[in-house]
C-alpha atoms as a PDB file:
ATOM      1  CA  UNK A   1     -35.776 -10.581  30.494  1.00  0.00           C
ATOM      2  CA  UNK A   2     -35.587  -7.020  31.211  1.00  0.00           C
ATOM      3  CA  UNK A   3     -37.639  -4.422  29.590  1.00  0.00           C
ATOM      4  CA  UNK A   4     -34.492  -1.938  30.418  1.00  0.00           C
ATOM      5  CA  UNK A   5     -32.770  -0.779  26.605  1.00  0.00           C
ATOM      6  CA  UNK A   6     -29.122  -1.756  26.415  1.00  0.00           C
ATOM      7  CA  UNK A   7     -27.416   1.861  26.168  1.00  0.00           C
ATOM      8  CA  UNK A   8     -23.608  -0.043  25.167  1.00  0.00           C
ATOM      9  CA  UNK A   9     -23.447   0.720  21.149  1.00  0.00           C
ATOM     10  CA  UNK A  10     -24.336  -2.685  19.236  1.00  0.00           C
ATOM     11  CA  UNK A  11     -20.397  -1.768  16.976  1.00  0.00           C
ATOM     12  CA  UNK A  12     -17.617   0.467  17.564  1.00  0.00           C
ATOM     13  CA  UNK A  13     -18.695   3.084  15.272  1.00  0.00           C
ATOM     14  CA  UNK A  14     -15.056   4.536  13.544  1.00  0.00           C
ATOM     15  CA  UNK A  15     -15.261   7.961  14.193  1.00  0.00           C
ATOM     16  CA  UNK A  16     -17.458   8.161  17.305  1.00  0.00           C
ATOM     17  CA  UNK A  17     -16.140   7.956  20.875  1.00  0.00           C
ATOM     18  CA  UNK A  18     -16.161   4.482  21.269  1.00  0.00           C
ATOM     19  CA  UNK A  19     -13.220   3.488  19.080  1.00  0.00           C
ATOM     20  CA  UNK A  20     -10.005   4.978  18.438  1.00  0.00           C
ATOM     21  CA  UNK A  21      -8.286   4.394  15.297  1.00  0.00           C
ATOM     22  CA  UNK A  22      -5.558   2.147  15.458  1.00  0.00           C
ATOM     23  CA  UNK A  23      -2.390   1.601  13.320  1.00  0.00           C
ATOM     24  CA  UNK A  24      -3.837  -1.823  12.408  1.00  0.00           C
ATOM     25  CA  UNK A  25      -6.656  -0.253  11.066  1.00  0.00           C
ATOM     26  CA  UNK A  26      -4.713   2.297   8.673  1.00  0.00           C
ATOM     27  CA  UNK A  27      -2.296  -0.767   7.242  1.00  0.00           C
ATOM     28  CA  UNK A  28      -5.331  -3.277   6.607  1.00  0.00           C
ATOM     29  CA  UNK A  29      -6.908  -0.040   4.984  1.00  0.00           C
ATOM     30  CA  UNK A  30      -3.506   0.870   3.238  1.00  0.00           C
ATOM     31  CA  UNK A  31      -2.948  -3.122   2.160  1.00  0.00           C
ATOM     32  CA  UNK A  32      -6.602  -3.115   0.266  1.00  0.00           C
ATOM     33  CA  UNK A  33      -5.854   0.141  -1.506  1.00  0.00           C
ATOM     34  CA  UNK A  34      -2.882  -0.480  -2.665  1.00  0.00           C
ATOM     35  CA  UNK A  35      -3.595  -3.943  -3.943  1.00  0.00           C
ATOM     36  CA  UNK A  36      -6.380  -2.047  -5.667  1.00  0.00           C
ATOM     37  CA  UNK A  37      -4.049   0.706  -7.067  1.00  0.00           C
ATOM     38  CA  UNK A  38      -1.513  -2.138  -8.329  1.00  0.00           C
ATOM     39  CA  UNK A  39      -4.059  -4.274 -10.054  1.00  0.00           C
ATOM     40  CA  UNK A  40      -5.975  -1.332 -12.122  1.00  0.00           C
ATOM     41  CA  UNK A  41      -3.140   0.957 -12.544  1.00  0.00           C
ATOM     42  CA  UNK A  42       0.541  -0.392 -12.304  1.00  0.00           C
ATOM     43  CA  UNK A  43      -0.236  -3.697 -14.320  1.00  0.00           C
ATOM     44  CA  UNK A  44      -1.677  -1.601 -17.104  1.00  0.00           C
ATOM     45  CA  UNK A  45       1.616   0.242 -17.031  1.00  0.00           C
ATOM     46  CA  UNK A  46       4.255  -2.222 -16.940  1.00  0.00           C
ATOM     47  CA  UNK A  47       1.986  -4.126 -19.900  1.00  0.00           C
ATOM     48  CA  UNK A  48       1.767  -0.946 -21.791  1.00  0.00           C
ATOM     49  CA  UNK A  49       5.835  -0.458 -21.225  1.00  0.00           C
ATOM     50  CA  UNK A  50       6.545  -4.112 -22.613  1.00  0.00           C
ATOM     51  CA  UNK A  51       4.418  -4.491 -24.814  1.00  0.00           C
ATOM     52  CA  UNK A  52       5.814  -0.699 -26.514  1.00  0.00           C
ATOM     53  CA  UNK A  53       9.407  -2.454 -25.857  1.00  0.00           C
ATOM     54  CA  UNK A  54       8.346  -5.586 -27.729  1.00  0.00           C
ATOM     55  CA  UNK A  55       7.067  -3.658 -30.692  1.00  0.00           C
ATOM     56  CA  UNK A  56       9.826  -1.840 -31.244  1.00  0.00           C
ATOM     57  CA  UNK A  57      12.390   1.544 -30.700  1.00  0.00           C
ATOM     58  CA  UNK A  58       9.349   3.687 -31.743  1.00  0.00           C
ATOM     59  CA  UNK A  59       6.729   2.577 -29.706  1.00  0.00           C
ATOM     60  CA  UNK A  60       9.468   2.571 -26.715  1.00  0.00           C
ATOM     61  CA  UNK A  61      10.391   5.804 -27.295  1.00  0.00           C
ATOM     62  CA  UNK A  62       6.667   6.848 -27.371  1.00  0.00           C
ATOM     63  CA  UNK A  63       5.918   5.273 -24.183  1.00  0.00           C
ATOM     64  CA  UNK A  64       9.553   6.551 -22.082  1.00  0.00           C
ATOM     65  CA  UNK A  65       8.284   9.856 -23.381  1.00  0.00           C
ATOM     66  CA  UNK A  66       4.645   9.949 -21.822  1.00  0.00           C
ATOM     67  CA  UNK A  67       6.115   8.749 -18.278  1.00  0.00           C
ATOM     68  CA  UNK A  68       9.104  11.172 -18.454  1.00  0.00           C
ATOM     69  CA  UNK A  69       6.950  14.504 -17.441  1.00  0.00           C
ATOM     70  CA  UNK A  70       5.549  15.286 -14.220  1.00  0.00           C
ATOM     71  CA  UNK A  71       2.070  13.091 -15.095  1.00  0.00           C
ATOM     72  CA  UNK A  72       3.936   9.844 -16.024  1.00  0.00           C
ATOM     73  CA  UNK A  73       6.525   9.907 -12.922  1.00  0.00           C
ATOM     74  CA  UNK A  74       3.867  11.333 -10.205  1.00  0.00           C
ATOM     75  CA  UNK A  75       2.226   7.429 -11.270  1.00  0.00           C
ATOM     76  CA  UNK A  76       5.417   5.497 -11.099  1.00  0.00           C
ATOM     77  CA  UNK A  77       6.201   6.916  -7.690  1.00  0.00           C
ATOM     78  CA  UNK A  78       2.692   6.418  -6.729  1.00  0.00           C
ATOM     79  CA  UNK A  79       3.250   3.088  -8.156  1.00  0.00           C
ATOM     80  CA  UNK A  80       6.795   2.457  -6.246  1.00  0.00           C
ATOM     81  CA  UNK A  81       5.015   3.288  -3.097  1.00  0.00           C
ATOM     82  CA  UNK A  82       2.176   0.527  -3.694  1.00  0.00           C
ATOM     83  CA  UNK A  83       4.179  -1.953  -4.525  1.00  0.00           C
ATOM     84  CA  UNK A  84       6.693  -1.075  -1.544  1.00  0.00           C
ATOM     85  CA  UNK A  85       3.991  -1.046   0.550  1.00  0.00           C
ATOM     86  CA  UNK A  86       2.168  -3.974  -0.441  1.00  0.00           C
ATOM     87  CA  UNK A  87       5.103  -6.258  -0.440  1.00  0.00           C
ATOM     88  CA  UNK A  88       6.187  -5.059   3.345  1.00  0.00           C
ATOM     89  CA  UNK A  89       2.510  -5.045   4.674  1.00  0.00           C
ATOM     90  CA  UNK A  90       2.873  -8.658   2.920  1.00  0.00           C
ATOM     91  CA  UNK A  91       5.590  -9.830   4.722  1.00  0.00           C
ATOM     92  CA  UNK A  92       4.574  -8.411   8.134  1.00  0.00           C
ATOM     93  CA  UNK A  93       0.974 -10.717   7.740  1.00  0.00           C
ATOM     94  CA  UNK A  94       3.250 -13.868   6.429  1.00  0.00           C
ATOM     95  CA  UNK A  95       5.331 -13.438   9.945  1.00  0.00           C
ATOM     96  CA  UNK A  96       1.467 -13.327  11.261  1.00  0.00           C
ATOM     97  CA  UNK A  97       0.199 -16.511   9.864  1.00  0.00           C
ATOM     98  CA  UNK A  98       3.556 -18.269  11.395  1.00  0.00           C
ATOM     99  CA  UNK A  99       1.884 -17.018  15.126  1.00  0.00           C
ATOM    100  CA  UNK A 100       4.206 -14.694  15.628  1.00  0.00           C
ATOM    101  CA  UNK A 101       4.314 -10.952  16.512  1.00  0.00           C
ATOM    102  CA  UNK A 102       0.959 -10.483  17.821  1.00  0.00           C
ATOM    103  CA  UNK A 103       1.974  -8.577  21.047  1.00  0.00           C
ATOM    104  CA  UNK A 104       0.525  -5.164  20.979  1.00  0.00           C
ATOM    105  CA  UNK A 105       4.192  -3.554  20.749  1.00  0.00           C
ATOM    106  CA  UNK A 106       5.187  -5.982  18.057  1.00  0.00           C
ATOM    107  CA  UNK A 107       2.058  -5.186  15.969  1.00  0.00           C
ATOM    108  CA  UNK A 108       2.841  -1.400  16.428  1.00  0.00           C
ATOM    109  CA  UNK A 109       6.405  -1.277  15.796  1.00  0.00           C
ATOM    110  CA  UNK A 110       5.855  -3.962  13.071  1.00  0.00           C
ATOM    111  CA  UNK A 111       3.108  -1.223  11.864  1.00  0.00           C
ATOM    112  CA  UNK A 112       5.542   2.169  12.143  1.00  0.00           C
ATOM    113  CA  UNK A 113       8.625  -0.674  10.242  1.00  0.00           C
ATOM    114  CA  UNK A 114       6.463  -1.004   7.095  1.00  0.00           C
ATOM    115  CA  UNK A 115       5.386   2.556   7.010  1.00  0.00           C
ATOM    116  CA  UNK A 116       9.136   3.980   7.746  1.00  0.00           C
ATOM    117  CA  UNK A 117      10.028   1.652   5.055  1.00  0.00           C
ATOM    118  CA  UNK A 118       8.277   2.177   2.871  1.00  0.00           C
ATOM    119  CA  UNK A 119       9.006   5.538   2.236  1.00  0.00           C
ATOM    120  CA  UNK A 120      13.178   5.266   2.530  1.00  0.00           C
ATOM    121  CA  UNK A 121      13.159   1.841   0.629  1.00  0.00           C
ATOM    122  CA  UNK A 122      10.854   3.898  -2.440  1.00  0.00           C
ATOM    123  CA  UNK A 123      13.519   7.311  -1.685  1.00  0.00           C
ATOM    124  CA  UNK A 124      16.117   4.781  -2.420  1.00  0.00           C
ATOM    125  CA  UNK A 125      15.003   3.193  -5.252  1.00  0.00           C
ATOM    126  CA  UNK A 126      14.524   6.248  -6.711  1.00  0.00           C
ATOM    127  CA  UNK A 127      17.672   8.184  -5.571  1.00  0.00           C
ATOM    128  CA  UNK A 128      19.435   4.663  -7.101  1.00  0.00           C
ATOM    129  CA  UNK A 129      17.730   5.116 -10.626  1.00  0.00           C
ATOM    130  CA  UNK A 130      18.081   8.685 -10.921  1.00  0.00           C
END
């Protein structure tokens, strides 16, 4: 047994010079988040919206109101982007637990694919419902 300290860090510390953030890193981050963001916030929303289309024109009208200024869209794109997101992120780790895609240039350009697409799959969406 040597009395000699180990001078190797015991974990890659994440913003020290023994790790470099990775793209994995970001999407696992990103996947948490926005499951996070959809469960408190978007299914509150689309409950409030049916529930205000189930009760009547009134209630409807109330509701389309409240997300038809800058406050109430800013959450639906916020929203679209999640759910985008969460459901390409999704299918990237189903293609995962089928063993495949775990080279290093598949896992980045699977990575830069659901980040790419998410944001002109959302632009598209909206451009369509506009």
């Amino acid at each position: 047994m040597s009395s000699k300290p180990d001078s190797r860090p015991l974990s890659p510390y994440m913003l020290g010079p023994y790790y470099r953030f990775q793209i994995t890193s970001l999407l696992s981050i990103s996947g948490r988040l926005t499951g996070l963001f959809l469960a408190v916030v978007t299914l509150p929303v689309a409950l409030a919206w049916l529930l205000a289309l189930a009760a009547g024109p009134d209630s409807f009208a109330t509701v389309k109101a409240l997300f038809s200024g800058w406050c109430g869209k800013a959450v639906l794109l916020v929203s679209m982007l999640c759910l985008v997101f969460h459901t390409l992120n999704g299918i990237r780790h189903l293609a995962w637990d089928t063993g495949k895609g775990f080279e290093m240039s598949t896992v980045r350009a699977s990575g830069w694919a659901v980040i790419i697409g998410t944001f002109l799959l959302t632009a598209l969406a909206w451009w369509w419902a506009s």
